[in-house]
Protein backbone atom coordinates (compact mmCIF):
# COMPACT_ATOMS: atom_id res chain seq x y z
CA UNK A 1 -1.77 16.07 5.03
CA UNK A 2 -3.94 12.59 5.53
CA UNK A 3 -5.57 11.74 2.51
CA UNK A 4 -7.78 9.24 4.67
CA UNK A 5 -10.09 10.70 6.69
CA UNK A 6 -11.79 7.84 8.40
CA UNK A 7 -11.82 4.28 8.23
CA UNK A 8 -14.55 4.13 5.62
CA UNK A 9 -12.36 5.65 3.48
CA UNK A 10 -9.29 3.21 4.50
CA UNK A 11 -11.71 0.02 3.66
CA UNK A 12 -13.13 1.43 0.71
CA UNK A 13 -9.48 2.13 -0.63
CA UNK A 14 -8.26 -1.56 0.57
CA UNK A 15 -11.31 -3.81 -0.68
CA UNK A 16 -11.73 -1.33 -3.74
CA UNK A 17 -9.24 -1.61 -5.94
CA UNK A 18 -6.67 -0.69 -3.69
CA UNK A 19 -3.88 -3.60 -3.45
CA UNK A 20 -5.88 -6.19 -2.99
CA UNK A 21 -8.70 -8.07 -4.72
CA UNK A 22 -11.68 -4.99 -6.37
CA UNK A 23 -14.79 -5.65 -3.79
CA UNK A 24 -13.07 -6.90 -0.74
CA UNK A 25 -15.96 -6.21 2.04
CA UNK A 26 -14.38 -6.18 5.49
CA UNK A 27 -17.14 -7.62 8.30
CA UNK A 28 -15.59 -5.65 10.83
CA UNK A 29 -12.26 -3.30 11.92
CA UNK A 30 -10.24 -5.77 12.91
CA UNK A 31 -10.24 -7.33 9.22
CA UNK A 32 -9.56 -4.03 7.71
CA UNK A 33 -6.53 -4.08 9.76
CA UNK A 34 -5.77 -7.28 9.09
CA UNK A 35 -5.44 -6.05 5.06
CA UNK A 36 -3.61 -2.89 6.12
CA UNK A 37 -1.03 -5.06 8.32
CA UNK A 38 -0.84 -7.17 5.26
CA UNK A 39 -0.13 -4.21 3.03
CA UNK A 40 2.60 -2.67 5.90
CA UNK A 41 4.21 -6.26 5.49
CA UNK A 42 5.06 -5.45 1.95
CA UNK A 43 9.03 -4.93 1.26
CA UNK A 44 8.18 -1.27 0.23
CA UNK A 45 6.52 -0.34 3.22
CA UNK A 46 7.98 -2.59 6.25
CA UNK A 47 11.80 -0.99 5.22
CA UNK A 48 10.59 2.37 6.19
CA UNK A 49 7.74 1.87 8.73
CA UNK A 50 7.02 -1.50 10.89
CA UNK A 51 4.94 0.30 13.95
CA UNK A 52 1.95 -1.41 12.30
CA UNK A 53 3.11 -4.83 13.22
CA UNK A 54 2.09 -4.29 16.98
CA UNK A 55 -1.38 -1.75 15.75
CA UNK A 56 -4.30 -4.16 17.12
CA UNK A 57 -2.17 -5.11 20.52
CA UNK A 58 -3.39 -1.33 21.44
CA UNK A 59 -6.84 -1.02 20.65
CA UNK A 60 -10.15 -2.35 22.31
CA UNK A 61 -11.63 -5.71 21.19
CA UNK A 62 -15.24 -4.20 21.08
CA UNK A 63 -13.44 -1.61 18.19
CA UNK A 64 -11.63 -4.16 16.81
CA UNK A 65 -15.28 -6.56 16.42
CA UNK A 66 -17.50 -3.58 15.48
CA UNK A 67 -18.35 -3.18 11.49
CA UNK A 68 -16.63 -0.19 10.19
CA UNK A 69 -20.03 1.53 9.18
CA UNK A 70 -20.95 1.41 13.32
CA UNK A 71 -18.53 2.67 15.38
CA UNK A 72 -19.10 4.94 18.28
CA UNK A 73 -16.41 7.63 16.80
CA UNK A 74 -15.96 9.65 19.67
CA UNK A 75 -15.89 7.00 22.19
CA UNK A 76 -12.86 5.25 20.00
CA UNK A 77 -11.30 8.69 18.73
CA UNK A 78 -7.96 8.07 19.91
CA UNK A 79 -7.71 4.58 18.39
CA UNK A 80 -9.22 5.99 15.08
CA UNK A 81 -6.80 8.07 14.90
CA UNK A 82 -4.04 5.73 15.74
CA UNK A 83 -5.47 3.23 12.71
CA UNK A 84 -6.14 6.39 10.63
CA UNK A 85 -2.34 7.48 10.99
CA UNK A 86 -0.86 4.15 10.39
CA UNK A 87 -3.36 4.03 7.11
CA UNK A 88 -2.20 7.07 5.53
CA UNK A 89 1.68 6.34 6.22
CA UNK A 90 1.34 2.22 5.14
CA UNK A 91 -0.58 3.63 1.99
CA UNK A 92 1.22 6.19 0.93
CA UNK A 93 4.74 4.42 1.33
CA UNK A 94 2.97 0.98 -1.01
CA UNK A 95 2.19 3.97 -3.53
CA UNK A 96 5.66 5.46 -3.72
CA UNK A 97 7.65 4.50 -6.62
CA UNK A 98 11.02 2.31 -5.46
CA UNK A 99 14.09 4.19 -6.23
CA UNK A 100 17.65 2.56 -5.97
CA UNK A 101 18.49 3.64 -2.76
CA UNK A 102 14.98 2.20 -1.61
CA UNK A 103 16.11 -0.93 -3.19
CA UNK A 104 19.48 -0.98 -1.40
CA UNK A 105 17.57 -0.27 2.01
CA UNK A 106 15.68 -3.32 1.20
CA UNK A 107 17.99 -5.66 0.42
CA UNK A 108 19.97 -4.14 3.79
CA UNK A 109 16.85 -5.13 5.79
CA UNK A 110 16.21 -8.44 4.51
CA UNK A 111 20.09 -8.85 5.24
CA UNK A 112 20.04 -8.01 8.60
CA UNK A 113 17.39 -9.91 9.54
CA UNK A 114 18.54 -12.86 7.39
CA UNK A 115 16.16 -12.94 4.79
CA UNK A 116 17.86 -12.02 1.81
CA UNK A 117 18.98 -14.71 -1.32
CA UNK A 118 20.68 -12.84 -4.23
């Protein structure tokens, strides 16, 4: 079940306390994104889920420029939901609690990709 319902909720969640700094006002969608690509970027989260890295090459520049409080919701419904899926799975995996196995797939990633100094 998606605890986010729509991207109000996503910005309120980033700018408000949420990983970032407490009153973090995003002028538009594209920002928002910005922070939630940030957040998918995260160790935690990029290990198990990296489709976000690519989220903005597939929506519409007039969604991605329009403030979050004004969007035409039906005319963007697909991409909301896109942006609304990747929110709920990039927040939920930053909330999870590392366990060792995480760790292990972490340190396996940054391996592979040649990242990793013990």
């Amino acid at each position: 079940m998606n605890k986010y319902k729509n991207l109000q909720e996503v910005a309120d969640y980033l700018g408000n306390g949420g990983p970032f700094n407490p009153n973090e006002h995003y002028r538009n969608v594209g920002e928002m994104i910005d922070a939630m690509v940030f957040l998918g970027n995260t160790e935690q989260v990029y290990v198990h889920h990296d489709d976000h890295v690519v989220l903005k090459d597939g929506l519409s520049q007039n969604l991605i420029d329009s403030p979050i409080d004004d969007i035409d919701e039906e005319k963007y419904a697909n991409e909301i939901e896109e942006i609304l899926w990747q929110a709920n799975k990039i927040i939920a995996l930053s909330e999870r609690e590392l366990t060792e196995d995480d760790e292990e797939e972490i340190k396996e990633d940054k391996l592979t990709r040649g990242e990793y100094d013990e």
